[in-house]
Protein backbone atom coordinates (compact mmCIF):
# COMPACT_ATOMS: atom_id res chain seq x y z
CA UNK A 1 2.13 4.54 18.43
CA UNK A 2 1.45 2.97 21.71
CA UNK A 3 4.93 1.39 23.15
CA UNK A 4 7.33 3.73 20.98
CA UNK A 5 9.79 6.28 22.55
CA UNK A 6 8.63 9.25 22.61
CA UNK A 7 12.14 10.64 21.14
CA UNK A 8 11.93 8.03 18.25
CA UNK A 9 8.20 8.80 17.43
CA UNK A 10 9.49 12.56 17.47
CA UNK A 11 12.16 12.08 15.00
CA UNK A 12 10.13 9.77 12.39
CA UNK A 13 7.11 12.43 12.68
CA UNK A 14 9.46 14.86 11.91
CA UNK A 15 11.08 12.67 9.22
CA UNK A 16 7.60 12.56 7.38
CA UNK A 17 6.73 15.97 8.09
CA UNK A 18 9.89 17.92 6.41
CA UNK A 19 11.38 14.73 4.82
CA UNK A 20 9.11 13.30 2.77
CA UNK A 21 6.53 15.57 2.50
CA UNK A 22 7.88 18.65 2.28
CA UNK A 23 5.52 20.94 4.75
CA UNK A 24 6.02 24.66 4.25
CA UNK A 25 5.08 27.37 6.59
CA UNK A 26 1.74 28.74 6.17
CA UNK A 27 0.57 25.42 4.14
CA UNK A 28 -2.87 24.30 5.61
CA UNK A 29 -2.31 20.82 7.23
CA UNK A 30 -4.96 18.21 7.93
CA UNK A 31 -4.09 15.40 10.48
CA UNK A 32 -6.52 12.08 9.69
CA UNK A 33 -6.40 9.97 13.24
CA UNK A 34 -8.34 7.67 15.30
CA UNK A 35 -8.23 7.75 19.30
CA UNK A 36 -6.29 4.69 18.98
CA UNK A 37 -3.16 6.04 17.23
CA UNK A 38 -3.52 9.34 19.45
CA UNK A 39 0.41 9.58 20.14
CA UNK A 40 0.91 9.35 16.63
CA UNK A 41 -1.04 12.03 15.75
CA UNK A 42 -0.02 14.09 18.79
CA UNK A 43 3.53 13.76 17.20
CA UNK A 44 2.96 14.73 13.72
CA UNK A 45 0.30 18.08 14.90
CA UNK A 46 3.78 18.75 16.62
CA UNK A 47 6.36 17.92 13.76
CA UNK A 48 3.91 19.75 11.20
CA UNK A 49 3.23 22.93 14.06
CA UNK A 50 7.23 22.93 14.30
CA UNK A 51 7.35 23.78 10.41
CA UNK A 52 5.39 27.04 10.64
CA UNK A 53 1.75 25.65 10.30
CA UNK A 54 -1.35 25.11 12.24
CA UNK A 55 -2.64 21.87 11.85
CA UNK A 56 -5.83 20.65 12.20
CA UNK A 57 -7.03 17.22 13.30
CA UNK A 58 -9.74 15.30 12.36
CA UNK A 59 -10.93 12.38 14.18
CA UNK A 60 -12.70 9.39 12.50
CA UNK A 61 -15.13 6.74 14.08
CA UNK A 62 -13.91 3.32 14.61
CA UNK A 63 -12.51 1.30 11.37
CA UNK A 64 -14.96 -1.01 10.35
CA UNK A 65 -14.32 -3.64 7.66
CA UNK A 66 -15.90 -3.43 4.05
CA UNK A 67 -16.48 0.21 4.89
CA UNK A 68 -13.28 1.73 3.00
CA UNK A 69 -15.31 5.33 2.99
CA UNK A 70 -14.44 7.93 5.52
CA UNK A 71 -17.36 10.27 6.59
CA UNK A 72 -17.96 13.13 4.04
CA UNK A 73 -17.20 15.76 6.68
CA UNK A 74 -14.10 14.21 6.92
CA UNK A 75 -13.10 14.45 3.27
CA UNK A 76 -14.43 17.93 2.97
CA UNK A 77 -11.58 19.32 5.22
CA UNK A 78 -9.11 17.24 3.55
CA UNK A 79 -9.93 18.32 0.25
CA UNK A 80 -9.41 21.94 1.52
CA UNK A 81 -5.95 20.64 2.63
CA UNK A 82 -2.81 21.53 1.42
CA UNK A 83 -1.41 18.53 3.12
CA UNK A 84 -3.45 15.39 4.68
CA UNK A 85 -1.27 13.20 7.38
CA UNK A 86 -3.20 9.78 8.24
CA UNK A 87 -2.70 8.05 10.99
CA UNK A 88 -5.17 5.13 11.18
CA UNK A 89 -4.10 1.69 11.61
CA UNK A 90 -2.73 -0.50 8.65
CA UNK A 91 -5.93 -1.65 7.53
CA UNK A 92 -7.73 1.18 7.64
CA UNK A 93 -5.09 3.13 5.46
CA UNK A 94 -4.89 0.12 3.12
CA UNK A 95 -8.68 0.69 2.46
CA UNK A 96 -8.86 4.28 2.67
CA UNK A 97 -6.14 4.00 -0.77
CA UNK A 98 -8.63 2.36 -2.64
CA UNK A 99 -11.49 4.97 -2.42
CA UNK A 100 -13.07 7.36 -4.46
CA UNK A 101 -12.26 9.57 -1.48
CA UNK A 102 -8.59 9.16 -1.62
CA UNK A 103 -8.50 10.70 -5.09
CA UNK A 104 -10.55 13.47 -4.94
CA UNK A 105 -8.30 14.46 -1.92
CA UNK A 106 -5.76 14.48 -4.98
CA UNK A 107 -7.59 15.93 -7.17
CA UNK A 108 -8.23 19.28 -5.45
CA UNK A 109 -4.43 19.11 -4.96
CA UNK A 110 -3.48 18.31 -2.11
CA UNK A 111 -0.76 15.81 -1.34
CA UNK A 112 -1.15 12.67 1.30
CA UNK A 113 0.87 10.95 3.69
CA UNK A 114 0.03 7.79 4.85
CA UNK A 115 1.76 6.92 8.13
CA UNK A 116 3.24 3.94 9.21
CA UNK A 117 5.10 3.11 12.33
CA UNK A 118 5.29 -0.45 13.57
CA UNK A 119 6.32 -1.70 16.69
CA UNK A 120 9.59 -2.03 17.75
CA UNK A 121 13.42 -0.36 16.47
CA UNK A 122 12.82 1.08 12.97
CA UNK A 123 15.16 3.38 12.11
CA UNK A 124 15.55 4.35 8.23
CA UNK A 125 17.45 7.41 6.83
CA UNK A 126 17.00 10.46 4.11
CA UNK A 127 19.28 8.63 1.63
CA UNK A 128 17.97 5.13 2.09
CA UNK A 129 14.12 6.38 1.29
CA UNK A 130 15.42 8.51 -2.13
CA UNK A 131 16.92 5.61 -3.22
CA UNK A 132 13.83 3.52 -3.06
CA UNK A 133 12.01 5.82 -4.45
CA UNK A 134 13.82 6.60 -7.27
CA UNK A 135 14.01 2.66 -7.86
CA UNK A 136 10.10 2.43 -7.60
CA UNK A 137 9.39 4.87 -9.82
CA UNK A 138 11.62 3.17 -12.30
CA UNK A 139 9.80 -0.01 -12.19
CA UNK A 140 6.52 1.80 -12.31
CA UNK A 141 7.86 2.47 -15.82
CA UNK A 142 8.68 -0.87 -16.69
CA UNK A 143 5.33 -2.55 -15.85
CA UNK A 144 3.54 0.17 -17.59
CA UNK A 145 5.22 -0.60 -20.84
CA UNK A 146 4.36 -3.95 -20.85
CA UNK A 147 2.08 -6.13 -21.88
CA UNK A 148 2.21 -8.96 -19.59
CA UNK A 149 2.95 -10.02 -15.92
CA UNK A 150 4.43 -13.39 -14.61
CA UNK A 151 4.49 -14.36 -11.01
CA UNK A 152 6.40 -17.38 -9.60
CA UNK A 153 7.68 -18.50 -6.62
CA UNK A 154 9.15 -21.71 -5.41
CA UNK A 155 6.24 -22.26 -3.34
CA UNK A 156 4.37 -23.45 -6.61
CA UNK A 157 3.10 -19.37 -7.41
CA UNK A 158 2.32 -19.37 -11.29
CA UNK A 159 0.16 -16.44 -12.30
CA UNK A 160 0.04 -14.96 -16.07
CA UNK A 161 -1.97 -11.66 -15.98
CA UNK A 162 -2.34 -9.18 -18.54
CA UNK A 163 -1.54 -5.23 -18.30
CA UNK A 164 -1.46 -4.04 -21.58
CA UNK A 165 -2.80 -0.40 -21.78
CA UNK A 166 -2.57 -0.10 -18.20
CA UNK A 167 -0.49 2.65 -16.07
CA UNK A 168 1.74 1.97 -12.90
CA UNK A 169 1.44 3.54 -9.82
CA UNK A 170 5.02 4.24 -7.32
CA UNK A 171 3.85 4.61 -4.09
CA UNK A 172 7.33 5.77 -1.99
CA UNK A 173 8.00 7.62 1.21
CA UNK A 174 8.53 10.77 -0.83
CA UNK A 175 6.11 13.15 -1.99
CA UNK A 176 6.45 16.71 -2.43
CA UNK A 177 4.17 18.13 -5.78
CA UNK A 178 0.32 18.65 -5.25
CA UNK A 179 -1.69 15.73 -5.75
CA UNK A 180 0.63 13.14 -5.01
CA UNK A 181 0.36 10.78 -2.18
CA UNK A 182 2.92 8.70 -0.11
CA UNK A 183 3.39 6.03 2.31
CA UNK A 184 6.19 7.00 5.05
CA UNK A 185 8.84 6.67 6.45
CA UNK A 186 10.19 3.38 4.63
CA UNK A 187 7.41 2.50 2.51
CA UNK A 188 7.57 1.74 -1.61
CA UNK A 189 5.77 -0.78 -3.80
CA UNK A 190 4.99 -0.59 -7.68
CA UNK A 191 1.50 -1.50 -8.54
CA UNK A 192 -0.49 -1.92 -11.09
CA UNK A 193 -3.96 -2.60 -11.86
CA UNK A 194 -4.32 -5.79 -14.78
CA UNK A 195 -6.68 -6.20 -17.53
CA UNK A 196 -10.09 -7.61 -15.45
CA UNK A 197 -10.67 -10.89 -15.88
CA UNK A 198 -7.24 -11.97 -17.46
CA UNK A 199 -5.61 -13.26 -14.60
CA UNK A 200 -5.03 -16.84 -14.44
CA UNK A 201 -3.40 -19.52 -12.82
CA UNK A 202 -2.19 -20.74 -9.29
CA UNK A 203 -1.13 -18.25 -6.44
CA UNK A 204 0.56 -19.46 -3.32
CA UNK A 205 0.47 -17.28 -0.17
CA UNK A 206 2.83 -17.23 2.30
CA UNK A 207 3.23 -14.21 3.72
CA UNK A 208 0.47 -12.00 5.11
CA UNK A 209 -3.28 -11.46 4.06
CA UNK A 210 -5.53 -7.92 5.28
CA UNK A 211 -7.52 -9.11 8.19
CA UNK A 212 -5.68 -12.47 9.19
CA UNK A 213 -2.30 -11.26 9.45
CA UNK A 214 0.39 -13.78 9.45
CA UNK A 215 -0.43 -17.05 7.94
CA UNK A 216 0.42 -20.30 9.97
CA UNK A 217 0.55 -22.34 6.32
CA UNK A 218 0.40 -21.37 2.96
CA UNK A 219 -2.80 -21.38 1.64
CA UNK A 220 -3.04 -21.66 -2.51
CA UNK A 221 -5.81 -19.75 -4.47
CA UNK A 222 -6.67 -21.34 -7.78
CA UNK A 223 -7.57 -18.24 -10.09
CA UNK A 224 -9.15 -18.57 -14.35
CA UNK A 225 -10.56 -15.34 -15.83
CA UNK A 226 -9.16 -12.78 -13.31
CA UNK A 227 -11.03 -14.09 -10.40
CA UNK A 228 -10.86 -17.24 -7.50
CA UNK A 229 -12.26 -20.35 -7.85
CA UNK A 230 -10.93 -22.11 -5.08
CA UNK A 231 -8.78 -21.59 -1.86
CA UNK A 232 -7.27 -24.52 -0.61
CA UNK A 233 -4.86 -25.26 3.04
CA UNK A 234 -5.78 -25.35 6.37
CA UNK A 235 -7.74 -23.44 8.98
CA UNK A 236 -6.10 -20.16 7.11
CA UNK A 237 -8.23 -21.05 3.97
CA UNK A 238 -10.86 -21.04 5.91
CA UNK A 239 -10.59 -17.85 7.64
CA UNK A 240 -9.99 -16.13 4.17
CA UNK A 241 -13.27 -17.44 2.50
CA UNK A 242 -15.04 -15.88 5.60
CA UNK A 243 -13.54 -13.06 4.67
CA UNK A 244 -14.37 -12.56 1.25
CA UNK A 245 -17.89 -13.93 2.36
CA UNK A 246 -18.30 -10.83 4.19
CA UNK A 247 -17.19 -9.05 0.83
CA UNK A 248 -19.29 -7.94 -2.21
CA UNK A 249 -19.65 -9.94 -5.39
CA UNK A 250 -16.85 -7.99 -6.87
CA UNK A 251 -14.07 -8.91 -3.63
CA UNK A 252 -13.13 -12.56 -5.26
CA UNK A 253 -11.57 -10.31 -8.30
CA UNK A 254 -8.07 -9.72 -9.17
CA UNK A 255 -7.54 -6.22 -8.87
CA UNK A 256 -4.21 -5.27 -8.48
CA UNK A 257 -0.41 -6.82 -8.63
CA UNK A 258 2.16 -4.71 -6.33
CA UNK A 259 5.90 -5.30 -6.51
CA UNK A 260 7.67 -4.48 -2.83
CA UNK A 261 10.85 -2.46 -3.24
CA UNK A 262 12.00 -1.87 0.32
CA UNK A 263 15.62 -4.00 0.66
CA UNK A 264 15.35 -3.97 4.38
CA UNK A 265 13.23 -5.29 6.76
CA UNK A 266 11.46 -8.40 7.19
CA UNK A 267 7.75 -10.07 7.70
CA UNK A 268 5.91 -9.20 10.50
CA UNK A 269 2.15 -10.24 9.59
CA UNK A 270 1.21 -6.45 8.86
CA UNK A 271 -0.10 -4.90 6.46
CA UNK A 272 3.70 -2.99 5.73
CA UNK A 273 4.99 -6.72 4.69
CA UNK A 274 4.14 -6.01 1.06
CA UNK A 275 6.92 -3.12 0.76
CA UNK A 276 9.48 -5.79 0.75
CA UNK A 277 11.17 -6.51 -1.84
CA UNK A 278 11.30 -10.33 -2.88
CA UNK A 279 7.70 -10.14 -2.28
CA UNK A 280 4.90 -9.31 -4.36
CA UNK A 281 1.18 -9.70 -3.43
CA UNK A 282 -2.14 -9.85 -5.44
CA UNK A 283 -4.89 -7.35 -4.82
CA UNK A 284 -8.45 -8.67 -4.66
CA UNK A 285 -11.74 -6.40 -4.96
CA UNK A 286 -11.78 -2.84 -5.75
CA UNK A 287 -9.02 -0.95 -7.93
CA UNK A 288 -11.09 1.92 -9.45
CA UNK A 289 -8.84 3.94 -7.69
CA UNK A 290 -5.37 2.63 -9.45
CA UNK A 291 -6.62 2.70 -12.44
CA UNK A 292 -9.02 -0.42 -13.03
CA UNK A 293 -12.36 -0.55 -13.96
CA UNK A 294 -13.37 -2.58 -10.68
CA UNK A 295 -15.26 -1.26 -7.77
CA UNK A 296 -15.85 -3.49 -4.80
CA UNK A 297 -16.60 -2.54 -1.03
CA UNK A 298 -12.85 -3.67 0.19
CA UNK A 299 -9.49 -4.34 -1.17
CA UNK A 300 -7.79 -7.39 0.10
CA UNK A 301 -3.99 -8.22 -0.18
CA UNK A 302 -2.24 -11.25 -0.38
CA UNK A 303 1.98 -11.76 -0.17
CA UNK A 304 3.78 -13.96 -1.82
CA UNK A 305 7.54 -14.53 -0.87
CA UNK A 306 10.64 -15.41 -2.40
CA UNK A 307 9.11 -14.57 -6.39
CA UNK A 308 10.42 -14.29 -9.02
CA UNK A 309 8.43 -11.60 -11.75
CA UNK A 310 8.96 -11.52 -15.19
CA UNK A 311 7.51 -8.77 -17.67
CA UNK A 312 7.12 -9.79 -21.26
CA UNK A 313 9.15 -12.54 -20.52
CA UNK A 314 11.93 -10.38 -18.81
CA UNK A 315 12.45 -10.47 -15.19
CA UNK A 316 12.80 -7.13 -12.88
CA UNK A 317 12.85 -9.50 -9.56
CA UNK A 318 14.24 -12.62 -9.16
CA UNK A 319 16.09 -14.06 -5.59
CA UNK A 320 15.28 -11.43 -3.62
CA UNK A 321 16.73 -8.28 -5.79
CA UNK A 322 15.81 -5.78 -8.82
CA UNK A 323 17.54 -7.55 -11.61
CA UNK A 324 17.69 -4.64 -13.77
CA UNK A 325 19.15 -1.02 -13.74
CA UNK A 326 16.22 1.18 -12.49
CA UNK A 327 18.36 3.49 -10.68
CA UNK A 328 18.57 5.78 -14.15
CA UNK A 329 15.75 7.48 -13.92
């Protein structure tokens, strides 16, 4: 991205390119950009050309907001694709996840990469992004056998939702098998989309919320029967019911709870905030495409810091750290 060295942007593209994805000579590649991330995408068509392939790039419109849908031109080539690279800004990736688009990219097989470079000195390595990985897919399999989630924080966070008979997602920075998808470089969360309408109780944000950023104060949202019944704070509050104002009748919703797993780093106001671990942030609106039964016209999340979760009553994160084993996968 704009501002980056040009020999740093070269080694992460390359880091996402054979790393995490995998490419393979002859593979057909598809490269998802805007003109605003044009160096990124410059980078990867380089990283990916460097591997033995010819990549293609195809360039979308303008994000705009509650329109999480790329064009269907666009999804035809990337269903053809052996392997889609996107580089869009935060947002627009965080929507384009929660599409029907995004999985019948999958479904035809090929695999995604979602790519994220922030601003500023970010250097990860091969060993530190296996390790994650292999720790997120472990807690995948925790929340998926349980039955129930509880979030709390010492902000005054106290949210009971229930996930029985629903599958985790681990979203890493690796992905190598056909019809997988992945965040990269230094990207993991476990996520998981709760029974609609079970969610209850008081959620306290702190960190970061899709389309405000940062958040000057913490702003509580007052949730009974999986949806929000009242956001209270300051001029942040305010900002967020304009938000879901501009949302569908469905964007109010609990729709998904993610679980950060990324030990380094720290809060920036971006969309990446939810990877770290000691956070974990509530998804509002549509998660049809994580396994819910909710469509909505946007997906909206909100961090909460310093939590503590507990499933059926056992905690996997408490002061900042996975309090079980998940590294025996």
């Amino acid at each position: 991205m704009a501002g980056r060295d040009p020999a740093s942007l070269k080694r992460l593209a390359t880091l996402c390119v054979r790393t995490c994805l995998g490419v393979r000579s002859g593979e057909r590649v598809v490269v998802v950009a805007d003109r605003e991330n044009q160096d990124r995408a410059e980078a990867l068509v380089a990283a990916a050309t460097q591997e033995g392939t010819e990549p293609v790039v195809v360039w979308l419109p303008r994000f705009r907001p509650y329109a999480k849908d790329p064009p269907a031109a666009a999804v035809a080539a990337m269903k053809a694709a052996d392997v889609v690279l996107v580089a869009l800004s935060q947002l627009a990736i965080n929507q384009f996840v929660h599409t029907s688009a995004r999985r019948e990219v999958l479904q035809a097989g090929a695999r995604i990469g979602n790519v994220f470079l922030p601003e500023g000195d970010w250097e990860v390595t091969e060993a530190e992004i296996l390790r994650t990985r292999d720790e997120t897919r472990r807690l995948a399999e925790i929340l998926t056998a349980a039955t129930t989630g509880r979030v709390t924080s010492p902000a005054g966070t106290a949210v009971t939702l229930d996930l029985a008979g629903r599958t985790a997602i681990a979203v890493s920075s690796v992905q190598k098998a056909p019809g997988g998808w992945a965040s990269m470089p230094d990207f993991a969360e476990a996520a998981i989309a709760p029974v609609e309408g079970t969610a209850a109780g008081v959620a306290v944000i702190e960190g970061s919320v899709n389309w405000l950023g940062r958040l000057a104060g913490p702003v509580r949202l007052r949730i009974e029967g999986g949806r929000i019944m009242a956001i209270e704070g300051g001029e942040d509050a305010r900002r967020l019911e304009a938000v879901f104002a501009g949302g569908d009748a469905a964007a109010r919703s609990v729709a998904e709870l993610g679980i950060g797993t990324v030990p380094r780093g720290e809060i920036r106001g971006e969309n990446l905030d939810k990877r770290l671990l000691g956070t974990a942030h509530l998804g509002f609106g549509d998660n049809h495409s994580i396994g819910g039964e909710q469509r909505s016209t946007m997906h909206l999340d909100a961090l909460m810091c310093g939590v503590t979760v507990a499933l059926d009553g056992r905690p996997v994160v408490q002061g900042g750290r996975l309090v079980l084993d998940l590294t025996g996968c």
